[in-house]
Protein backbone atom coordinates (compact mmCIF):
# COMPACT_ATOMS: atom_id res chain seq x y z
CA UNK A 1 111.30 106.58 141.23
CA UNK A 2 108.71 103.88 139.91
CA UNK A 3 105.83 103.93 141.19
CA UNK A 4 102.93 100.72 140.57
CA UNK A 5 100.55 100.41 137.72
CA UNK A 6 97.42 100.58 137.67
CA UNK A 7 96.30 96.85 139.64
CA UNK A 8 93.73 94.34 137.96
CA UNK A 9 90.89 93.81 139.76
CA UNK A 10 90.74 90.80 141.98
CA UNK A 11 88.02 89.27 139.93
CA UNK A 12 90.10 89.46 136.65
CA UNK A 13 93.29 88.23 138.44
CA UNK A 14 91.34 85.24 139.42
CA UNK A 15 90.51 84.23 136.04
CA UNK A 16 93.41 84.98 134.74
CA UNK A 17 95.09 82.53 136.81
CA UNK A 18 92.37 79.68 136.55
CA UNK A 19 91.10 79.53 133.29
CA UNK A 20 94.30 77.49 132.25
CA UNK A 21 94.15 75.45 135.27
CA UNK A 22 90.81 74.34 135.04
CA UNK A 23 91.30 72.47 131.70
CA UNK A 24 94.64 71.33 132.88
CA UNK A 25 92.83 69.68 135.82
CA UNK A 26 90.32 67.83 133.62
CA UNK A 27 93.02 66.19 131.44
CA UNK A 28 94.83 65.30 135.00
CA UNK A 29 92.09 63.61 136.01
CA UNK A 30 91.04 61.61 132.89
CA UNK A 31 95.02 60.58 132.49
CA UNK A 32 93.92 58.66 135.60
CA UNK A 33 92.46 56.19 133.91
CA UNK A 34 95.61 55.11 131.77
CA UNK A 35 97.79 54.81 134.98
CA UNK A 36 98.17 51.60 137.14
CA UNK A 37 95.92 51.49 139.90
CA UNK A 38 99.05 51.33 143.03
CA UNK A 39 100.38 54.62 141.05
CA UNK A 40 97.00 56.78 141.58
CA UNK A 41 97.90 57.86 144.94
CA UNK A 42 100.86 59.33 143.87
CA UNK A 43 99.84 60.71 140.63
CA UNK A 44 97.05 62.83 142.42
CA UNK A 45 99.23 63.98 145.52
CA UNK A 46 101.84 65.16 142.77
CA UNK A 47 99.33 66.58 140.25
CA UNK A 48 97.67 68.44 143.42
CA UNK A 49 100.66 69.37 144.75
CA UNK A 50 101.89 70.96 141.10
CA UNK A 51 98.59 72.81 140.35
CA UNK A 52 98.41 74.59 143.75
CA UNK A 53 102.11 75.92 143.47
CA UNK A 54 101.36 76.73 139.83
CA UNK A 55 97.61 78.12 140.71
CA UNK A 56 99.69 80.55 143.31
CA UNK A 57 102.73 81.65 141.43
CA UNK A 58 100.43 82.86 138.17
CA UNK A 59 98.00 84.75 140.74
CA UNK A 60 101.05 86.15 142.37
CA UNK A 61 102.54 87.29 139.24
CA UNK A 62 98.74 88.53 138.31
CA UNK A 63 97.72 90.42 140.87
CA UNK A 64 101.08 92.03 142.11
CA UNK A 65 101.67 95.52 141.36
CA UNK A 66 104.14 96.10 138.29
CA UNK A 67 106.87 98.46 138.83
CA UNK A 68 106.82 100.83 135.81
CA UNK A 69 109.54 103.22 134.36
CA UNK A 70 109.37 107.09 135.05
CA UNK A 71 107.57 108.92 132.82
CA UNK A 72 110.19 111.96 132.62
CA UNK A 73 111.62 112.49 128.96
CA UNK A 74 109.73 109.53 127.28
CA UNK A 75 107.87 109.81 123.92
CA UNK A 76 105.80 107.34 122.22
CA UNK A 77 104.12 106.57 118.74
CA UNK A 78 100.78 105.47 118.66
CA UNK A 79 99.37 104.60 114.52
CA UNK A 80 95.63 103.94 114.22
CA UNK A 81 94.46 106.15 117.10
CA UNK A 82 91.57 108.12 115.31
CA UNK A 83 89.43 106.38 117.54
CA UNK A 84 89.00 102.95 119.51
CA UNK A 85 91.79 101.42 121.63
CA UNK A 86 94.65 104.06 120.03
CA UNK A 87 92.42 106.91 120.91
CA UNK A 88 91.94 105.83 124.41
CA UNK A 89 95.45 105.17 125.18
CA UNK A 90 96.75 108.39 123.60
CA UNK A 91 94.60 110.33 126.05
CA UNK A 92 96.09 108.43 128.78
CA UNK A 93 99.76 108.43 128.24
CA UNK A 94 99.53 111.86 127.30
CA UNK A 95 97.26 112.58 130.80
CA UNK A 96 100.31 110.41 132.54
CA UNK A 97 102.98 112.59 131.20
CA UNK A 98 104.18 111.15 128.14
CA UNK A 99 105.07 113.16 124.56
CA UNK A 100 102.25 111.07 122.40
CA UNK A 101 102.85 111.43 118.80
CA UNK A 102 99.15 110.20 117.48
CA UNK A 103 98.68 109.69 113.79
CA UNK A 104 96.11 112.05 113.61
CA UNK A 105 98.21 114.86 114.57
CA UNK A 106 101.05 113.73 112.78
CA UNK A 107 99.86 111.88 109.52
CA UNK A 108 100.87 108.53 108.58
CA UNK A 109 99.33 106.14 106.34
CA UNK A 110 100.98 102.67 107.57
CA UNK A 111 100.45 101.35 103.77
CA UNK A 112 102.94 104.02 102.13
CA UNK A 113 106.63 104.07 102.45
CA UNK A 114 106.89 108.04 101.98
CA UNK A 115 103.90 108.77 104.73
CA UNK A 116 106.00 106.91 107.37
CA UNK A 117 109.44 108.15 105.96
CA UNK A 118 107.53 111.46 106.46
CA UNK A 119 106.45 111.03 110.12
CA UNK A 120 109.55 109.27 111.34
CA UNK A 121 111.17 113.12 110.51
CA UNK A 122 108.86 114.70 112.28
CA UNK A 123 109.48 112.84 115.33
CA UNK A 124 113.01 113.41 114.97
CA UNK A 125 112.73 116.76 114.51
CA UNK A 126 110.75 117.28 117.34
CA UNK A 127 111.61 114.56 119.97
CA UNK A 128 114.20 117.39 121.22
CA UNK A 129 115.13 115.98 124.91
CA UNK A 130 113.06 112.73 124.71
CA UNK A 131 113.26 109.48 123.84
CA UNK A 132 111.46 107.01 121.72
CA UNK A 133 110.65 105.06 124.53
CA UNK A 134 107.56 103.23 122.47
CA UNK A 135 105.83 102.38 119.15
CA UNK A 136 102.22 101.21 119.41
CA UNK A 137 101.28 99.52 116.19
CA UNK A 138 97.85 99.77 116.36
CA UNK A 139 96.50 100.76 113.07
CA UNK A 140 93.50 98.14 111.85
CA UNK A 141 91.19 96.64 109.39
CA UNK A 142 88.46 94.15 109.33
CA UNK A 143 87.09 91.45 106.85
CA UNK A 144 84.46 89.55 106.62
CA UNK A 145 84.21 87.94 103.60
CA UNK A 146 85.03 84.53 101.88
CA UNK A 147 88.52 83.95 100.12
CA UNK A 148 85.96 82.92 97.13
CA UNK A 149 84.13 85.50 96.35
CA UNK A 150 86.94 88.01 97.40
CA UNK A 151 89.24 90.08 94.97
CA UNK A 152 92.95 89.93 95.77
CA UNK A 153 93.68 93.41 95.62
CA UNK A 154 91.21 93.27 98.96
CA UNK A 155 93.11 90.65 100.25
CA UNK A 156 96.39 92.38 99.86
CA UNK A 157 94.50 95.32 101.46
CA UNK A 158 94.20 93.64 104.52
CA UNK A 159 97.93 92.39 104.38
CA UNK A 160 99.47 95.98 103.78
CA UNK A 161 97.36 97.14 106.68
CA UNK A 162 97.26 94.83 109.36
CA UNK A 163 100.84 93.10 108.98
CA UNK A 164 103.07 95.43 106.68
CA UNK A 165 101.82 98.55 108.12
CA UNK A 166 103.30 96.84 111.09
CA UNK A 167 106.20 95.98 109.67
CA UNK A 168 106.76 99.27 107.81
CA UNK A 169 106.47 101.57 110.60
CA UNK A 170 108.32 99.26 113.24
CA UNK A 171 111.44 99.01 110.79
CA UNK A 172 111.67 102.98 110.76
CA UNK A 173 111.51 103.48 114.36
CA UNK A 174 113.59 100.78 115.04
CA UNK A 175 117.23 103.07 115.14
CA UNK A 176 115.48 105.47 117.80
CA UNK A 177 114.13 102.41 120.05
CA UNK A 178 117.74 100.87 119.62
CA UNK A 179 119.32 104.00 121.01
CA UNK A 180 116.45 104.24 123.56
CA UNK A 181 116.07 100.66 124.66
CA UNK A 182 112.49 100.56 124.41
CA UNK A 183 109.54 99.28 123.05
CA UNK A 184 107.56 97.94 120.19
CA UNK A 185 103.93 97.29 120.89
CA UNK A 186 101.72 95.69 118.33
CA UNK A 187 97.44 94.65 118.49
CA UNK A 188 97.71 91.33 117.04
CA UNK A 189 94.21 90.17 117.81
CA UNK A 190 93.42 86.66 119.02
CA UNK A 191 92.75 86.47 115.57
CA UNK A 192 96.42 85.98 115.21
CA UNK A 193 96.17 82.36 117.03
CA UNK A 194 92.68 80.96 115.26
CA UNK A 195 91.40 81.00 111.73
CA UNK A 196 87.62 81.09 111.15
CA UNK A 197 85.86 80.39 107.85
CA UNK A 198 84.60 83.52 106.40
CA UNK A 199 87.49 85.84 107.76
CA UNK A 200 90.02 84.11 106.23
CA UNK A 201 92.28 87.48 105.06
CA UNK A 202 91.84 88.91 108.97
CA UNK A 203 93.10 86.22 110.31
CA UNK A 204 95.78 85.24 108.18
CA UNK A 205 97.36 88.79 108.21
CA UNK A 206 97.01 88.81 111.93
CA UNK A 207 98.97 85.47 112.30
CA UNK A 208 101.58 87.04 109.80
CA UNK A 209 102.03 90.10 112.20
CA UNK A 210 102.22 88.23 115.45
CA UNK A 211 105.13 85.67 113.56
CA UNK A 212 106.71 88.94 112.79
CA UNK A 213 106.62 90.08 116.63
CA UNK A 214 107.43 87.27 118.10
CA UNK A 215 110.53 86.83 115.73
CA UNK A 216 111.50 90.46 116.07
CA UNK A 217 111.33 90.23 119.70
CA UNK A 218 114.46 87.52 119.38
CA UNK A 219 116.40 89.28 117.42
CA UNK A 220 116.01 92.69 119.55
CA UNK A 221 116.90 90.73 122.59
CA UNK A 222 120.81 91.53 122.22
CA UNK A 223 119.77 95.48 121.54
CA UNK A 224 117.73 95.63 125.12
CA UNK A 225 114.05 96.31 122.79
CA UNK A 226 111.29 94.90 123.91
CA UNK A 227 108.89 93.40 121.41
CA UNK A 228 105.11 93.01 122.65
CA UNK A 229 101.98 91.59 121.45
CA UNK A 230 98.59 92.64 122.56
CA UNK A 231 95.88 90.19 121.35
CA UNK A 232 92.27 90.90 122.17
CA UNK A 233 89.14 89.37 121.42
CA UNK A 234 86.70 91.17 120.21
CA UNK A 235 85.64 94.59 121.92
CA UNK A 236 83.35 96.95 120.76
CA UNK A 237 85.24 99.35 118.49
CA UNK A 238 84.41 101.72 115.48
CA UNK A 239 86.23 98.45 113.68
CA UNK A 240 83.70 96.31 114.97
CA UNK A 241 80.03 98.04 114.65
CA UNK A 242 77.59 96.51 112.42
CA UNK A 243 76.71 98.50 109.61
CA UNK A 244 80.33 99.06 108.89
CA UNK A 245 81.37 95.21 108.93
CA UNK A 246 78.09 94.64 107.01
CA UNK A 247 78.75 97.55 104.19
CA UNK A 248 82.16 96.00 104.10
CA UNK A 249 81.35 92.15 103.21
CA UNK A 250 78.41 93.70 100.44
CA UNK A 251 80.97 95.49 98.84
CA UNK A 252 83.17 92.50 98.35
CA UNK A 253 79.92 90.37 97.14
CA UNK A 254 79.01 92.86 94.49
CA UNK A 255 82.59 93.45 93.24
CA UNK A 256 83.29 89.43 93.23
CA UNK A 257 83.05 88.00 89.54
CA UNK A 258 79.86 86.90 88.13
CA UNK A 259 81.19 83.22 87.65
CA UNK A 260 82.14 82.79 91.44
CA UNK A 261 78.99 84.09 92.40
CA UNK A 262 77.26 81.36 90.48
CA UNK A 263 78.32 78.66 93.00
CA UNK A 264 76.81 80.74 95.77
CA UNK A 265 73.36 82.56 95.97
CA UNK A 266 72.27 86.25 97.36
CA UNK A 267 70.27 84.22 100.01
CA UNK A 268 73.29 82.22 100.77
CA UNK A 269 75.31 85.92 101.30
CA UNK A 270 72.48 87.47 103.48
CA UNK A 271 73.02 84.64 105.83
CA UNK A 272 76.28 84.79 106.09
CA UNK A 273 76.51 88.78 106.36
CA UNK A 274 74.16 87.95 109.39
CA UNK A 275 76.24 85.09 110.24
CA UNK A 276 79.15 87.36 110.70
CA UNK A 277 76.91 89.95 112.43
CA UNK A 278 75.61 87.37 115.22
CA UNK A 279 79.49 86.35 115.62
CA UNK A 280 80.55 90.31 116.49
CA UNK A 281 77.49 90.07 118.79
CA UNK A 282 77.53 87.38 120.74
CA UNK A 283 81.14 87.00 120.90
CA UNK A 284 82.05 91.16 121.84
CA UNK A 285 82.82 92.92 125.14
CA UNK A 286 81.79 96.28 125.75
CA UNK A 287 84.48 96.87 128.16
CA UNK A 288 87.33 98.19 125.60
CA UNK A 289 89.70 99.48 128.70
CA UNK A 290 90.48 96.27 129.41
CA UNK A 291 92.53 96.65 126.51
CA UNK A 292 93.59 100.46 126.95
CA UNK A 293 94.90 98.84 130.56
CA UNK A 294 96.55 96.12 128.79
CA UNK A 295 98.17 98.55 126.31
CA UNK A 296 99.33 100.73 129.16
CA UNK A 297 101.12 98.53 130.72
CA UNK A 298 102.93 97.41 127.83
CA UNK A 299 103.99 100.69 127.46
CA UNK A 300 105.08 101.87 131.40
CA UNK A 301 105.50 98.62 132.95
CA UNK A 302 109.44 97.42 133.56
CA UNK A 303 109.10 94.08 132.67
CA UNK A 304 106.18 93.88 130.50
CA UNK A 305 104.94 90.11 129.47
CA UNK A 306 105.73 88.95 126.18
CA UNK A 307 101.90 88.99 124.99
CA UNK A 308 98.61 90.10 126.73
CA UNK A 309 95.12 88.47 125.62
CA UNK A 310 92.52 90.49 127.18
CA UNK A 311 88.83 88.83 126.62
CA UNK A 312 85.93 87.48 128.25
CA UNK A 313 87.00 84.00 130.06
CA UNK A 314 84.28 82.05 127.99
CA UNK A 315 85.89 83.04 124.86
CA UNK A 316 89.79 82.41 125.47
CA UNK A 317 88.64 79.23 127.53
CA UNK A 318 86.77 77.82 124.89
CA UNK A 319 88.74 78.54 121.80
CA UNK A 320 92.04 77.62 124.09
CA UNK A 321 90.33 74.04 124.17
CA UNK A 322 89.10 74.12 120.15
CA UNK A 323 93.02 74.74 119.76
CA UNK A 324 93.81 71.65 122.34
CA UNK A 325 91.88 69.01 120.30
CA UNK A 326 92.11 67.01 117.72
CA UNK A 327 92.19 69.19 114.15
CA UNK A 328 89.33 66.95 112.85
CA UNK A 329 86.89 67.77 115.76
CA UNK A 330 87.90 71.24 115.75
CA UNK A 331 87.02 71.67 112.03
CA UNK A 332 84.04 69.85 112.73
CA UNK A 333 82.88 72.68 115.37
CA UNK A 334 83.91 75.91 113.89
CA UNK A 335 82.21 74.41 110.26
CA UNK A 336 78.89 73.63 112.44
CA UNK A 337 79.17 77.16 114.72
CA UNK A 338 80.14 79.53 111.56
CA UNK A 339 79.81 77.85 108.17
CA UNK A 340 76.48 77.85 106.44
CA UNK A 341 74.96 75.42 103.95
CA UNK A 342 74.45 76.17 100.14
C-alpha cells in the first residue's frame, strides 16, 4: 500500500513554481518591443494564457503528495554518511523501516577499488530477503583553492572523490539495482551546473559526476533503474564550516611551488581565504533537511524527478539568470563578485 511523502510546505511549493516564471515573464515582456504593434494583443493574451497553465501545472506537480513505494524488504547504501546530509538521511530511512547499510558501519573508502569490492560482499552477504532498492552516493570533498597555486595530485584528489568515488561504487552495485529495479542517487551540488574562480577542481569534478548521472540514467532506462541527481547549494555541513575550508586552502598555499607563488603574494592569499570564507557565509542555508527531504524522496518516492536543487530562491534565481546571459557579462560578474586584484 503506498502511502504519501512527506508534503513541502506551501511556502516552498510556491517558489518552487515561480522562481522560473518570474524571469520568464520579464523576457516576455521585453520581446514586446521587437513585435509589430497590431500583434501585441495577441502576443500578451497568449503569453498570459501560457504562463498561468504552466504557473498551475508546476505547483500542481509541487505541492501534490508523491505516492512512494512500501518500505517492506528494501535495503539501501548510503557512502559519506559520517555526518551531514548522509547522516541525517540514514537515521531516517532506517527510523522509516529501511535496512541502511551506512559507510560507517560497513567501511568503504569510495577512492579504492578493494574497499568497495569489500563492502559490495558484505551487502550481499547480508541483504538475505531484501533488495537493493537504493545507492546514495553521497560521499564529499571541498576545495577552495586556485588551479595555480594547486598541486595535481590535490586536484586528482578531488576527482577520485567527488566523481570516481561515484562512479566506482555505482558500477558495483549496479547488478543488484538491475535485479531490483531501483535506484541510484547521487549529491551533485549546484556546483555541478556553475564554475567559480577559485574552486575550480570542486566544480569541475561535480560537473563530471552529474554528466556521468545524467548519461547513466539513459542507458539504465531499458533495465527499469532510476538514475537521480540531488544538487544543493550550499548548506551548512561539517564540509562547509570555516576553519576546515580555511585549513584546507593554507595547506594548498604552503605546499604550492615557490615559483608560482611569486606571481601572487601572502596578502593576496589572506584575501582570498576570506574571500572564500564570506562566499560560504553569505551564500549558506542553515536549514540542511531541506536536503535530507529532498534525498528522501529520491529514495521512497515512485516516480522520483530526474534532479532536485534544493536552495535558497535568491541563489538558484540569480545564478539561473548569470547562466541565461551573455558569457561575456557573466564573466564580467562572477570576476567582480569573487576574483580579487593582485
Amino acid at each position: 500500500m503506498s502511502e504519501p511523502v512527506r508534503p513541502k510546505t506551501l511556502l516552498r511549493a510556491v517558489n518552487d513554481t515561480l522562481r522560473v516564471y518570474a524571469a520568464s515573464a520579464i523576457l516576455a515582456f521585453l520581446l514586446i518591443f521587437l513585435i509589430p504593434s497590431w500583434l501585441r494583443w495577441f502576443w500578451f493574451t497568449a503569453c498570459g494564457l501560457l504562463l498561468m497553465v504552466s504557473i498551475l501545472a508546476n505547483f500542481v506537480e509541487e505541492w501534490r503528495p508523491k505516492s512512494r513505494v512500501p518500505v517492506s524488504g528494501k535495503a539501501v547504501v548510503i557512502s559519506g554518511c559520517d555526518s551531514g546530509f548522509g547522516f541525517e538521511l540514514a537515521n531516517r530511512l532506517e527510523e522509516l523501516g529501511l535496512h541502511v547499510f551506512a559507510d560507517y558501519m560497513v567501511p568503504m573508502d569510495v577512492t579504492s577499488d578493494e574497499s568497495v569490492d569489500k563492502a559490495l560482499k558484505y551487502v550481499t552477504q547480508k541483504i538475505k530477503d531484501n533488495k537493493l532498492w537504493a545507492v546514495v552516493c553521497n560521499a564529499g570533498m571541498n576545495d577552495g583553492s586556485e588551479i595555480f597555486w594547486t598541486n595535481l595530485d590535490k586536484i586528482q584528489r578531488v576527482m577520485d572523490v567527488n566523481t570516481f568515488g561515484v562512479i566506482r561504487v555505482t558500477k558495483a552495485f549496479l547488478p543488484l539495482l538491475c535485479k531490483s529495479k531501483g535506484r541510484v542517487i547521487a549529491v551533485c551540488s549546484a556546483a555541478s551546473n556553475y564554475t567559480y574562480g577559485g574552486m575550480v577542481p570542486y566544480c569541475m569534478s561535480k560537473h563530471a559526476a552529474k554528466s556521468f548521472c545524467d548519461g547513466l540514467r539513459l542507458e539504465m532506462y531499458r533495465f527499469g533503474v532510476k538514475v537521480v541527481t540531488i544538487e544543493p547549494w550550499m548548506y551548512k555541513t561539517p564540509l562547509t564550516k570555516e576553519d576546515a575550508t580555511v585549513k584546507y586552502i593554507t595547506k594548498t598555499w604552503e605546499q604550492a611551488p615557490e615559483e608560482v607563488k611569486e606571481f601572487y603574494s601572502e596578502d593576496y592569499f589572506q584575501r582570498h581565504a576570506k574571500n572564500i570564507v564570506k562566499f560560504l557565509n553569505y551564500s549558506i542555508s542553515d536549514k540542511p533537511q531541506q536536503v535530507v527531504d529532498c534525498l528522501e524522496e529520491a529514495v521512497m518516492a515512485l516516480h522520483p524527478k530526474y534532479s532536485y536543487d534544493p536552495g535558497t530562491v535568491y541563489s538558484r534565481f540569480s545564478f539561473w539568470i548569470l547562466r541565461k546571459l551573455p558569457k561575456q557579462f557573466a564573466d564580467f560578474v562572477l570576476n567582480e563578485e569573487f576574483t580579487i586584484s593582485l
